[in-house]
PDB file of N, CA and C in Angstrom:
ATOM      1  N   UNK A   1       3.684 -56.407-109.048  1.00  0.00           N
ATOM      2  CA  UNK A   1       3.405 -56.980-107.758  1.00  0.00           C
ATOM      3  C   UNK A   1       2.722 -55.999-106.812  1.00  0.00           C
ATOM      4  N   UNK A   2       2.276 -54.616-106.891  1.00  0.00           N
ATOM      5  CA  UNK A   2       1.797 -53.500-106.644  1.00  0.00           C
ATOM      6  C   UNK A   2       0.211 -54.301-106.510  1.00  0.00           C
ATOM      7  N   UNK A   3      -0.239 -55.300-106.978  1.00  0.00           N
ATOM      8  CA  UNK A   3      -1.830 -55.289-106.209  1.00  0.00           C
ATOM      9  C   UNK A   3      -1.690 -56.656-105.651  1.00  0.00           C
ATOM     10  N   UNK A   4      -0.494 -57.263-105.330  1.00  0.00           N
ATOM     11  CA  UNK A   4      -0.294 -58.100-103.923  1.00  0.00           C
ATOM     12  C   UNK A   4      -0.305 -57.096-102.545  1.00  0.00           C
ATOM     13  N   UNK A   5       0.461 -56.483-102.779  1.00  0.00           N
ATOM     14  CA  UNK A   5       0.630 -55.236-101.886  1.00  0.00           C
ATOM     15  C   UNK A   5      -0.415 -54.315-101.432  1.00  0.00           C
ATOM     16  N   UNK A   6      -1.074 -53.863-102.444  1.00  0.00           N
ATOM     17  CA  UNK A   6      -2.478 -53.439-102.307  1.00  0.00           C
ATOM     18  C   UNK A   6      -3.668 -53.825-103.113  1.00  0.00           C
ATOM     19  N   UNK A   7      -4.371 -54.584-102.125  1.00  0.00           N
ATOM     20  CA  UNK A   7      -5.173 -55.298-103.703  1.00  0.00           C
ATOM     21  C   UNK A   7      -6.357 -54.698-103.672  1.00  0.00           C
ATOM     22  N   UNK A   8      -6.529 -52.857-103.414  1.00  0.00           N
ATOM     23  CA  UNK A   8      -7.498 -52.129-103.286  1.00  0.00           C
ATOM     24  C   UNK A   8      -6.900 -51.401-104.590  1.00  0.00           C
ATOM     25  N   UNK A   9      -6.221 -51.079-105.103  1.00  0.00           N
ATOM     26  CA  UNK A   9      -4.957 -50.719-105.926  1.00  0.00           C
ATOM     27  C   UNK A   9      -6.153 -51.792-107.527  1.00  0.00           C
ATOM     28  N   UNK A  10      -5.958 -52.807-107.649  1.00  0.00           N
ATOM     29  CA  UNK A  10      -6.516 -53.501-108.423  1.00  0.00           C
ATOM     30  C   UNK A  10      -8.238 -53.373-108.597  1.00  0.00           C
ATOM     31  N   UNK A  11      -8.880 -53.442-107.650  1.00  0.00           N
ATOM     32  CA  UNK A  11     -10.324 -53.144-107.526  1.00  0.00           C
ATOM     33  C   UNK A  11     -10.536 -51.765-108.169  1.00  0.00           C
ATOM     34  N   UNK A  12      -9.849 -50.639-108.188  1.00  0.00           N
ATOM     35  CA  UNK A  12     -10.140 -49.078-108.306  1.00  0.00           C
ATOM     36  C   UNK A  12      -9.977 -49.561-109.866  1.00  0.00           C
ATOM     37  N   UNK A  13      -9.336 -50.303-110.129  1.00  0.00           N
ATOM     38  CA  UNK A  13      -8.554 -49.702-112.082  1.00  0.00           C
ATOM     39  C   UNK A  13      -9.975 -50.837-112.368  1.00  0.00           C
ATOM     40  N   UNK A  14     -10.275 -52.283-111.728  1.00  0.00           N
ATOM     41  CA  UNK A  14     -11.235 -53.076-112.346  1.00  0.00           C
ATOM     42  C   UNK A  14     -12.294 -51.979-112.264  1.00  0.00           C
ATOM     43  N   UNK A  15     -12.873 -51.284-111.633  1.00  0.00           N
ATOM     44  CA  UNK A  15     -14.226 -50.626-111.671  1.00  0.00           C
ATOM     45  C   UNK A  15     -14.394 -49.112-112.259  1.00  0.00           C
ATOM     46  N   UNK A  16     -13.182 -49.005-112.483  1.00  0.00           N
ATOM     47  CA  UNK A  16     -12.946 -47.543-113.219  1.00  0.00           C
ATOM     48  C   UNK A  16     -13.456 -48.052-114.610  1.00  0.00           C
ATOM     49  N   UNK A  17     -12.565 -49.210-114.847  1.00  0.00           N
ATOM     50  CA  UNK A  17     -12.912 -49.659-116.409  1.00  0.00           C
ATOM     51  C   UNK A  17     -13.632 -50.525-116.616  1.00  0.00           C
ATOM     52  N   UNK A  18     -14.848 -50.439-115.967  1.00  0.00           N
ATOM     53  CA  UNK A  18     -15.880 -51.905-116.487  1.00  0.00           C
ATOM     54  C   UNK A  18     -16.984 -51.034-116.106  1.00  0.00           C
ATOM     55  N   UNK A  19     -17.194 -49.453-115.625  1.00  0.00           N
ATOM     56  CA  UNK A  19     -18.990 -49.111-115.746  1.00  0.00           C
ATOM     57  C   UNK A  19     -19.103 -48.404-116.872  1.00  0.00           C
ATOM     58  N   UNK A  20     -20.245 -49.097-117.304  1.00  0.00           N
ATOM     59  CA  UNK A  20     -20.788 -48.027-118.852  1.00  0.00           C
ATOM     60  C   UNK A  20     -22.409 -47.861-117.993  1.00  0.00           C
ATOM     61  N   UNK A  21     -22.793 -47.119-118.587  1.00  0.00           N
ATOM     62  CA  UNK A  21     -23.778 -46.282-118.888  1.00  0.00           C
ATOM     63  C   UNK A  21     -24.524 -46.649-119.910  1.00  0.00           C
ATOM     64  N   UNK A  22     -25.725 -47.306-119.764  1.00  0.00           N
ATOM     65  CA  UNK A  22     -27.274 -47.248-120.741  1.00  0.00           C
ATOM     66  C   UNK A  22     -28.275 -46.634-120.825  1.00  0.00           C
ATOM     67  N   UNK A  23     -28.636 -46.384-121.947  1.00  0.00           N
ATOM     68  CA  UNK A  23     -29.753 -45.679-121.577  1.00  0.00           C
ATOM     69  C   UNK A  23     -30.730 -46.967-122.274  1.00  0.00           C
ATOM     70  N   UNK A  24     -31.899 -46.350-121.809  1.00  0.00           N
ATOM     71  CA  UNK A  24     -33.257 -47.109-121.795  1.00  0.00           C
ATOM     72  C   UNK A  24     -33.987 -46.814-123.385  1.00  0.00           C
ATOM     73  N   UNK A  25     -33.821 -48.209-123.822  1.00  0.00           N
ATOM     74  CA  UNK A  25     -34.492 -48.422-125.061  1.00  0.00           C
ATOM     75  C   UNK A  25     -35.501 -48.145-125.683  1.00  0.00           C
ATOM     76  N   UNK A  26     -36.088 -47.774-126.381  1.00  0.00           N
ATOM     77  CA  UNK A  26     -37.723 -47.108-127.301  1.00  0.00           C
ATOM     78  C   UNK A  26     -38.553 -47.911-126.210  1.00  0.00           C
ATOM     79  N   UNK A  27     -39.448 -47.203-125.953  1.00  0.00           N
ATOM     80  CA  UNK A  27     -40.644 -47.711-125.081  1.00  0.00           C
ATOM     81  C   UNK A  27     -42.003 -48.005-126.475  1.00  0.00           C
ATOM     82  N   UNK A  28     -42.835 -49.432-126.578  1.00  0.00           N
ATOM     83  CA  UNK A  28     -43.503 -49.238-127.135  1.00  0.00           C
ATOM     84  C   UNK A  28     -44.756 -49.030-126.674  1.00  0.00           C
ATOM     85  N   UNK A  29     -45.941 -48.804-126.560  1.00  0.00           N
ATOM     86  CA  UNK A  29     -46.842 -48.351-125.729  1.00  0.00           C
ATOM     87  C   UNK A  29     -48.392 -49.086-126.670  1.00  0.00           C
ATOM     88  N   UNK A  30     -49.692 -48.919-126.021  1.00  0.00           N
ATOM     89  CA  UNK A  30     -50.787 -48.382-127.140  1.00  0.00           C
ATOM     90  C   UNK A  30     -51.503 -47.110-126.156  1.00  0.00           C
ATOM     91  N   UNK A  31     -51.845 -46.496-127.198  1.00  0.00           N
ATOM     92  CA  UNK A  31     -52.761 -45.339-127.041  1.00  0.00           C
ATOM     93  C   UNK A  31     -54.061 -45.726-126.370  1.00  0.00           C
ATOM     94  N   UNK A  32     -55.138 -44.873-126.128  1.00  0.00           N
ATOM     95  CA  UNK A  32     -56.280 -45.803-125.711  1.00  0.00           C
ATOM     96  C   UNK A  32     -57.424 -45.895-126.821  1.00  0.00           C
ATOM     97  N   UNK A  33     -56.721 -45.823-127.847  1.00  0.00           N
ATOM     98  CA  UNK A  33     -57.575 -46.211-129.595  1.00  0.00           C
ATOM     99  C   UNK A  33     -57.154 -47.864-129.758  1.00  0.00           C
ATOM    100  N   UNK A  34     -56.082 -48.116-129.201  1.00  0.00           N
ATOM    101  CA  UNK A  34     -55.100 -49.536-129.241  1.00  0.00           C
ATOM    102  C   UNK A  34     -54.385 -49.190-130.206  1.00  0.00           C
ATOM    103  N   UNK A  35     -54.026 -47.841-131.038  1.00  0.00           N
ATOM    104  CA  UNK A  35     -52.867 -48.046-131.450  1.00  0.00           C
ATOM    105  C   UNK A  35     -50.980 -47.950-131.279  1.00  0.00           C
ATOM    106  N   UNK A  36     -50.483 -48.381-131.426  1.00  0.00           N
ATOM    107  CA  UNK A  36     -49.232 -48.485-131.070  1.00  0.00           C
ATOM    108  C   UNK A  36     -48.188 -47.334-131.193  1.00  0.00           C
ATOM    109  N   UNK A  37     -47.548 -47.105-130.380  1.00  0.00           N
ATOM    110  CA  UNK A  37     -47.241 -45.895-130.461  1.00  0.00           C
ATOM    111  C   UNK A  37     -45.155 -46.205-129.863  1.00  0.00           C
ATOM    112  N   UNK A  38     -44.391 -45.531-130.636  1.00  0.00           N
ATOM    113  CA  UNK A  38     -43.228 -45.556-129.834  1.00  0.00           C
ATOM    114  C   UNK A  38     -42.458 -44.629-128.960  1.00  0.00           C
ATOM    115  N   UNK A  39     -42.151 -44.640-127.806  1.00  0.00           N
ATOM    116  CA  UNK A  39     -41.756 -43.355-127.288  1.00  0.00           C
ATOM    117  C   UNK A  39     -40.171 -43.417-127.284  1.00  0.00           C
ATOM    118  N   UNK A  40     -39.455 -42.937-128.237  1.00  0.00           N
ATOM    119  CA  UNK A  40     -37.846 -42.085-127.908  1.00  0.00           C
ATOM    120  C   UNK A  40     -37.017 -41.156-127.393  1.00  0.00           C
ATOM    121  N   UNK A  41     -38.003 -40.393-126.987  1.00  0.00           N
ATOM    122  CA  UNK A  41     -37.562 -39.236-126.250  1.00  0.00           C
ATOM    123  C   UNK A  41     -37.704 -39.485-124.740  1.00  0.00           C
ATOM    124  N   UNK A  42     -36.563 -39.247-124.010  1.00  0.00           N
ATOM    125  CA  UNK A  42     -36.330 -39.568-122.961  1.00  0.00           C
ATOM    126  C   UNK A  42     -37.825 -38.518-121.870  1.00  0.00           C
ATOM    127  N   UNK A  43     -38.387 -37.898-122.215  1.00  0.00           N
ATOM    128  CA  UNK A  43     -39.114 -37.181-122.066  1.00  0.00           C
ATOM    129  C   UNK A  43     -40.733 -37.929-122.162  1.00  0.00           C
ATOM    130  N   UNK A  44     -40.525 -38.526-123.216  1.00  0.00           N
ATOM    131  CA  UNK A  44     -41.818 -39.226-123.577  1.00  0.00           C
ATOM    132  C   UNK A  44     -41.287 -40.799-122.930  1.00  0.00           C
ATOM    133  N   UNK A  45     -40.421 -41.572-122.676  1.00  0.00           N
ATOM    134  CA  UNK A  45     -40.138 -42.514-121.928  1.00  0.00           C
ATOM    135  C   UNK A  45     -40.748 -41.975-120.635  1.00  0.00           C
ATOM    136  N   UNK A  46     -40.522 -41.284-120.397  1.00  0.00           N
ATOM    137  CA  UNK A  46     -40.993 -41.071-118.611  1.00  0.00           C
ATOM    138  C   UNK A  46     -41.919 -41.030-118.394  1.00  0.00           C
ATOM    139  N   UNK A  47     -43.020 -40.260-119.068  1.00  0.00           N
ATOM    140  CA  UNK A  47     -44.454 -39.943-119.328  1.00  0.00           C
ATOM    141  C   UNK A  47     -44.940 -41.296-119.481  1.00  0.00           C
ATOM    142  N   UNK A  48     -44.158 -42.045-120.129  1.00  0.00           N
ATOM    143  CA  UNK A  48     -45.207 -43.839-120.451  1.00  0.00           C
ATOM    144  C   UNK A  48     -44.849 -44.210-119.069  1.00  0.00           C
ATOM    145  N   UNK A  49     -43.634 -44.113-118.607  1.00  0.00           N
ATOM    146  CA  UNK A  49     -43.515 -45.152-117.570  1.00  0.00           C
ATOM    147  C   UNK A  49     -44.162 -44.400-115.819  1.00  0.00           C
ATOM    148  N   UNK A  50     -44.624 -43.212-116.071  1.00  0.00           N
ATOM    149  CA  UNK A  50     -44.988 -42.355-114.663  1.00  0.00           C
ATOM    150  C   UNK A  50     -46.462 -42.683-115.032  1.00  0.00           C
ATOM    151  N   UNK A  51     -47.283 -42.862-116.099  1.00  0.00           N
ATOM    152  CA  UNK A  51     -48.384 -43.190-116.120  1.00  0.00           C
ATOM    153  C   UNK A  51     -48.621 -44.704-116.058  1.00  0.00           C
ATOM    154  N   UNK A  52     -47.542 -46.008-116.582  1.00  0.00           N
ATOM    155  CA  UNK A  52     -48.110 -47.364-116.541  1.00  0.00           C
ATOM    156  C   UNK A  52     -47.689 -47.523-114.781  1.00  0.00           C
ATOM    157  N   UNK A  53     -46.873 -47.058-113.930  1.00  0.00           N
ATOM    158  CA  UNK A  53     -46.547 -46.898-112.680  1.00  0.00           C
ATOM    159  C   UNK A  53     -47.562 -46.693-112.062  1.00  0.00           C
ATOM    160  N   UNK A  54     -48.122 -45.232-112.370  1.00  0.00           N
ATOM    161  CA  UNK A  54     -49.034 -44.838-110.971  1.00  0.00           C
ATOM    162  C   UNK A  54     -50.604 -45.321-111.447  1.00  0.00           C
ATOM    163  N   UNK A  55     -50.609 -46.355-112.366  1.00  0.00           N
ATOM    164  CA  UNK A  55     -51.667 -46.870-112.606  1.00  0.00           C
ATOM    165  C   UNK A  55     -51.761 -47.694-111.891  1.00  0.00           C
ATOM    166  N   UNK A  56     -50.615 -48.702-112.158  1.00  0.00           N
ATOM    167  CA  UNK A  56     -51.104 -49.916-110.971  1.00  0.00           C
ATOM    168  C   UNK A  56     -50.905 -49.781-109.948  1.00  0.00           C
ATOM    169  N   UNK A  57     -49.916 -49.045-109.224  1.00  0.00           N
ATOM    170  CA  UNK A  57     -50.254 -48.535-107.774  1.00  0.00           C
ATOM    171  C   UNK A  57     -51.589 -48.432-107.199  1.00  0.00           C
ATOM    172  N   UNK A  58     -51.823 -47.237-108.110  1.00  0.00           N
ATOM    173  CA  UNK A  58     -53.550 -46.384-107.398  1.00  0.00           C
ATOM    174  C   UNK A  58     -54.264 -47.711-107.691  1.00  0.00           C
ATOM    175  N   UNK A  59     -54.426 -48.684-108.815  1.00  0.00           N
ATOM    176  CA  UNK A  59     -55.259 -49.539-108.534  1.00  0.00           C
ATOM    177  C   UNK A  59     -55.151 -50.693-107.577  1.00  0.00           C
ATOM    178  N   UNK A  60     -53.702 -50.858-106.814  1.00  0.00           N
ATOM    179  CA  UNK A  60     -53.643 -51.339-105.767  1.00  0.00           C
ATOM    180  C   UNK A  60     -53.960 -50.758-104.400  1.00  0.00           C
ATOM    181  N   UNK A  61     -54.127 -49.696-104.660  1.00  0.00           N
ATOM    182  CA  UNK A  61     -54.427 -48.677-103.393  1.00  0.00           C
ATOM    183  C   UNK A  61     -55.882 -49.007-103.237  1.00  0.00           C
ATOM    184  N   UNK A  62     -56.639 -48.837-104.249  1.00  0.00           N
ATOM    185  CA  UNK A  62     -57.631 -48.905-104.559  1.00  0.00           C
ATOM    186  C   UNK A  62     -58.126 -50.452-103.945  1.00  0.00           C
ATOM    187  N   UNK A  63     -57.877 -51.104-104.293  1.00  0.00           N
ATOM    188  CA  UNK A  63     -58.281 -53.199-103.815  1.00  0.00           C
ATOM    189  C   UNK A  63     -57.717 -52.698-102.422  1.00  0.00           C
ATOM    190  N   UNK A  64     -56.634 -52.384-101.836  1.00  0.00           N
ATOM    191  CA  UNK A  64     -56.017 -52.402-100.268  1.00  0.00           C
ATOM    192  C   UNK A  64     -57.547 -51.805 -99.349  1.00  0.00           C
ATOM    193  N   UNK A  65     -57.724 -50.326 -99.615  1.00  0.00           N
ATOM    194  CA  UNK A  65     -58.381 -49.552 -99.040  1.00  0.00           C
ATOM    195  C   UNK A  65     -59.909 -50.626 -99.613  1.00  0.00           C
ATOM    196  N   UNK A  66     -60.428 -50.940-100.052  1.00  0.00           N
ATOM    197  CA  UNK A  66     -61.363 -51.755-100.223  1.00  0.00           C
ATOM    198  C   UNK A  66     -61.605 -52.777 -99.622  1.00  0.00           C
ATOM    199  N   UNK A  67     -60.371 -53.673 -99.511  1.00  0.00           N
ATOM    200  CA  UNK A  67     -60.413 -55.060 -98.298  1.00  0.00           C
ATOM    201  C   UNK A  67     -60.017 -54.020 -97.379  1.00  0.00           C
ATOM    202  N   UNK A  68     -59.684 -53.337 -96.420  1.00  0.00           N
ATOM    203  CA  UNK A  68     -59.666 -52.327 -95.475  1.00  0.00           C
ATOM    204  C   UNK A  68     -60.872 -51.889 -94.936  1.00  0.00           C
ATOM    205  N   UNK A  69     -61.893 -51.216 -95.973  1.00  0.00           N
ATOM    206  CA  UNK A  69     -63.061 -50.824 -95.577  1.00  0.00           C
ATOM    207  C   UNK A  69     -63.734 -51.957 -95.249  1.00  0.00           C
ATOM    208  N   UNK A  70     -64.100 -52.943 -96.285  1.00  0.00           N
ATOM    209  CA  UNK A  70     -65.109 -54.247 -95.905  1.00  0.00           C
ATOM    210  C   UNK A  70     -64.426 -54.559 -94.649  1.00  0.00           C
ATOM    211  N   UNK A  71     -63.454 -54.641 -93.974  1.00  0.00           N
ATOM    212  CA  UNK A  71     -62.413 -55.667 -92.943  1.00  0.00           C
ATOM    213  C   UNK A  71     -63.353 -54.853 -92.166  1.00  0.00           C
ATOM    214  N   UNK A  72     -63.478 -53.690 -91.714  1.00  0.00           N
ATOM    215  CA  UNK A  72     -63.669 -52.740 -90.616  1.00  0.00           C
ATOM    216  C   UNK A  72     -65.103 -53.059 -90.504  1.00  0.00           C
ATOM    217  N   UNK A  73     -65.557 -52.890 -91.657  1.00  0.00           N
ATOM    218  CA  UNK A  73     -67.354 -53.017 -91.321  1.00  0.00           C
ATOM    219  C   UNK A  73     -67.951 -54.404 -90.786  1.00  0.00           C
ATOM    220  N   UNK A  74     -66.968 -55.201 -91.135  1.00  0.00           N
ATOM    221  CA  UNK A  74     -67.443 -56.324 -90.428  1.00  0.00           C
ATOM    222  C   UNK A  74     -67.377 -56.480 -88.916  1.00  0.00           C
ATOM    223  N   UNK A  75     -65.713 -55.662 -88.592  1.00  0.00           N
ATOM    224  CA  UNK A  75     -65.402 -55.783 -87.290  1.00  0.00           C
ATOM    225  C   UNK A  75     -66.363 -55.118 -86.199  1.00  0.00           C
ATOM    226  N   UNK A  76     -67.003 -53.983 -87.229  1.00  0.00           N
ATOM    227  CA  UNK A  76     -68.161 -52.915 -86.392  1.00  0.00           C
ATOM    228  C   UNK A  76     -69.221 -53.324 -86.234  1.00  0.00           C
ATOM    229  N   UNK A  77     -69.586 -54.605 -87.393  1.00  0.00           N
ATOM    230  CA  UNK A  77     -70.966 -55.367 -87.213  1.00  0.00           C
ATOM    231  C   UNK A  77     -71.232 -56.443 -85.859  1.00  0.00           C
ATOM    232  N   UNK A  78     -69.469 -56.847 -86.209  1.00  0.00           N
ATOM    233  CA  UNK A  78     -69.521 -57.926 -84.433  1.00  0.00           C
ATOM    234  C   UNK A  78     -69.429 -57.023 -83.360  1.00  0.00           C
ATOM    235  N   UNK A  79     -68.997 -56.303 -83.235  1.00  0.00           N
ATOM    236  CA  UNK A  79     -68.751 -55.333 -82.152  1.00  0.00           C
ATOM    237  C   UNK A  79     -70.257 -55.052 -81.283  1.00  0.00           C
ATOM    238  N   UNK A  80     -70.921 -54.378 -82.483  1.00  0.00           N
ATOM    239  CA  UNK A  80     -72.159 -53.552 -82.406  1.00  0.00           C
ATOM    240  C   UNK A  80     -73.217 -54.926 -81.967  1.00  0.00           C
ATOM    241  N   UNK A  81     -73.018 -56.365 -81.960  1.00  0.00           N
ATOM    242  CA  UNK A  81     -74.218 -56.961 -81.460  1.00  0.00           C
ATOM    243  C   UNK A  81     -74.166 -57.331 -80.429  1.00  0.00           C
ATOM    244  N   UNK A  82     -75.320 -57.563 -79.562  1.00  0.00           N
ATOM    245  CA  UNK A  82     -74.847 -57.151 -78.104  1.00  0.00           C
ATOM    246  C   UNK A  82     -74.256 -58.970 -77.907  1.00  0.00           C
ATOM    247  N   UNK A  83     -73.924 -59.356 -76.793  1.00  0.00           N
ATOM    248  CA  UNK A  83     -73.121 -60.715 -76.033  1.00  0.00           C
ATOM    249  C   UNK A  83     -74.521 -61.217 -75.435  1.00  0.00           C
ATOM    250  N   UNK A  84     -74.268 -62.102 -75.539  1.00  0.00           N
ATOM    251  CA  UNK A  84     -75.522 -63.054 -75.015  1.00  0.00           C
ATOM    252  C   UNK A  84     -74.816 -63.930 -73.253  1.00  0.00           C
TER     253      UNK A  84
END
């Protein structure tokens, strides 16, 4: 009757004994020949996933700063004609 009483008492023993720990499964990849390649080493997992990451980032950086630049040049084109 100890987690009527404290039913913080019950929560500590449920979460003590229910976290495990995974680790992250073979990464399969391709090379840029297209062949297939597997990475197991937690070392070579990171390397696939810090390069498929900051790929599509920078190529979103890339489209942002692009509609950014065109946005501006237009705004400088209305700007720049004189008012009638």
């Amino acid at each position: 009757m100890e987690c009527k009483r404290n039913p913080k008492k019950i929560w500590q023993y449920v979460n003590r004994h229910t976290k495990s720990k995974t680790d992250i499964g073979d990464l399969k990849w391709h090379d840029k020949n297209g062949d297939e390649k597997i990475a197991e080493s937690n070392d070579g997992k990171a390397t696939i996933l810090q390069n498929f990451f900051s790929s599509a980032y920078s190529t979103l950086l890339n489209l942002t700063t692009s509609l950014t630049l065109h946005l501006l040049g237009r705004m400088c084109k209305s700007t720049a004609q004189p008012s009638q």
